[in-house]
C-alpha atoms as a PDB file:
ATOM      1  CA  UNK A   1      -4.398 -14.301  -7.924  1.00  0.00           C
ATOM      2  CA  UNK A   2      -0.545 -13.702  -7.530  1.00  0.00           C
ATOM      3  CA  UNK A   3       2.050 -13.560 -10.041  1.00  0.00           C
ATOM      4  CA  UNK A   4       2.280 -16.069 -12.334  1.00  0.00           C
ATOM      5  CA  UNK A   5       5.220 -19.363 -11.139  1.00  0.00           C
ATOM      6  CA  UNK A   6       8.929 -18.311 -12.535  1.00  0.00           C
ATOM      7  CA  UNK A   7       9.625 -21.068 -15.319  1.00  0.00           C
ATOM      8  CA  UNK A   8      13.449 -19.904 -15.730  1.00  0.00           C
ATOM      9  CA  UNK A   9      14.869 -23.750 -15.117  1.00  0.00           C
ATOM     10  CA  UNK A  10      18.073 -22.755 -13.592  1.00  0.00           C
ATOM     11  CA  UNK A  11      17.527 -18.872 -12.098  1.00  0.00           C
ATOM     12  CA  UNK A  12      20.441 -16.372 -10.931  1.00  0.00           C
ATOM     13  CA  UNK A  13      20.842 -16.330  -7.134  1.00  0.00           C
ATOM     14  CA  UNK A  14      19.949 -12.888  -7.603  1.00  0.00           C
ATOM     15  CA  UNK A  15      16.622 -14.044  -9.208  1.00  0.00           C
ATOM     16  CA  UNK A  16      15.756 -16.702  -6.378  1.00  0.00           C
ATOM     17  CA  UNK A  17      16.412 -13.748  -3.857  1.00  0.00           C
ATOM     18  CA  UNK A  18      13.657 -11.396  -5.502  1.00  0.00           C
ATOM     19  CA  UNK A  19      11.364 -14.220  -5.502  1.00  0.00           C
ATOM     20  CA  UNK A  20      11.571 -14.243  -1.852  1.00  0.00           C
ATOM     21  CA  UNK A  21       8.638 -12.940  -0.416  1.00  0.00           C
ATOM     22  CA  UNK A  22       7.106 -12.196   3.672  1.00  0.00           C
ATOM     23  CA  UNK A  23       3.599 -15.052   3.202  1.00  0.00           C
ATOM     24  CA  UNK A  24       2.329 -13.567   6.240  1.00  0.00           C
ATOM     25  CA  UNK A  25       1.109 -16.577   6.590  1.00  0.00           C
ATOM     26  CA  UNK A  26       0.485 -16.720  11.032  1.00  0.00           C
ATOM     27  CA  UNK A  27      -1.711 -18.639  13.055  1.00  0.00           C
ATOM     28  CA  UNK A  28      -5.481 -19.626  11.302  1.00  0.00           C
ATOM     29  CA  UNK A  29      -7.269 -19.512  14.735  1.00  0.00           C
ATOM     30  CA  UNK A  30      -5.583 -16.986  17.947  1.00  0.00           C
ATOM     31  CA  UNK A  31      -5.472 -20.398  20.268  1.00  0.00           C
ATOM     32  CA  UNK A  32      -4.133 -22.264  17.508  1.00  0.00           C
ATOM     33  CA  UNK A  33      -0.911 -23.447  19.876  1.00  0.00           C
ATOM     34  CA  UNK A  34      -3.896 -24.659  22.717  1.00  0.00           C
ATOM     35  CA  UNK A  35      -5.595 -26.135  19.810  1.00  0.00           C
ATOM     36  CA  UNK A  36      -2.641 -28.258  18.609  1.00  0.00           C
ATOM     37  CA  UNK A  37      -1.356 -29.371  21.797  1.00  0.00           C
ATOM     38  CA  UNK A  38      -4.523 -30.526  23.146  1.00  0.00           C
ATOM     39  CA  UNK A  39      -4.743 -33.010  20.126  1.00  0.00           C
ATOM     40  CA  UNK A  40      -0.911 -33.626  19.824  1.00  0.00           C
ATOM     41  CA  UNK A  41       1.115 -32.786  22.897  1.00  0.00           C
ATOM     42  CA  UNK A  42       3.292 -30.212  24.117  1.00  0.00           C
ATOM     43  CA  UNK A  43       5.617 -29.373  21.480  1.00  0.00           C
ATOM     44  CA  UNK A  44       9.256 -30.515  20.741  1.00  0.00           C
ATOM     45  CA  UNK A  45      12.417 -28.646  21.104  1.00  0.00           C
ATOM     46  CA  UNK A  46      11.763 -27.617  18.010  1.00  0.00           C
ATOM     47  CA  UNK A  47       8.401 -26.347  18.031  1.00  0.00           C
ATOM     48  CA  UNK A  48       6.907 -29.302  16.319  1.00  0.00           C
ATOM     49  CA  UNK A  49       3.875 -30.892  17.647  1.00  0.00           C
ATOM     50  CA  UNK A  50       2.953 -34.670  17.546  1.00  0.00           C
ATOM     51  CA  UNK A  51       6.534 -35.152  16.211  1.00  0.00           C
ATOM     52  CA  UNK A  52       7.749 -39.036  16.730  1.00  0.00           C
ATOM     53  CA  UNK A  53       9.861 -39.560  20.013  1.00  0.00           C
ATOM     54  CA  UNK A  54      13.908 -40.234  19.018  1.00  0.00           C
ATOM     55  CA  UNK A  55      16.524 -42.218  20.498  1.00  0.00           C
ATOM     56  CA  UNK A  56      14.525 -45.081  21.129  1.00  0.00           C
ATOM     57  CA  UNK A  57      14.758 -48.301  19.343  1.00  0.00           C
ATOM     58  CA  UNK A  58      11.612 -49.222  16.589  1.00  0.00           C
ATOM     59  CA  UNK A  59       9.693 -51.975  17.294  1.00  0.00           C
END
């Protein structure tokens, strides 16, 4: 397993900053995008799939 969770309750912004770390974390599946808009939709503006519409009014 990783490193153990900080427990310092109120960390140095130069703490926080070492803590920040590349996941790597990518796509699970190569066609995940195909995958995700089949089920949800094209994408959003901002990448987000199956995101509710805006500007209309709630029912």
């Amino acid at each position: 397993m990783g490193a153990p969770r900080p427990t310092d309750p109120d960390p140095s912004q130069a703490q926080q900053a070492a803590l920040l770390t590349e996941s790597g974390n990518g796509p699970t599946t190569p066609d995940e995008a195909e995958l995700l808009a089949a089920k949800f939709g094209q994408p959003n503006s901002a990448g987000v799939y199956g995101a509710p519409a805006t500007g209309g009014s709630a029912a």
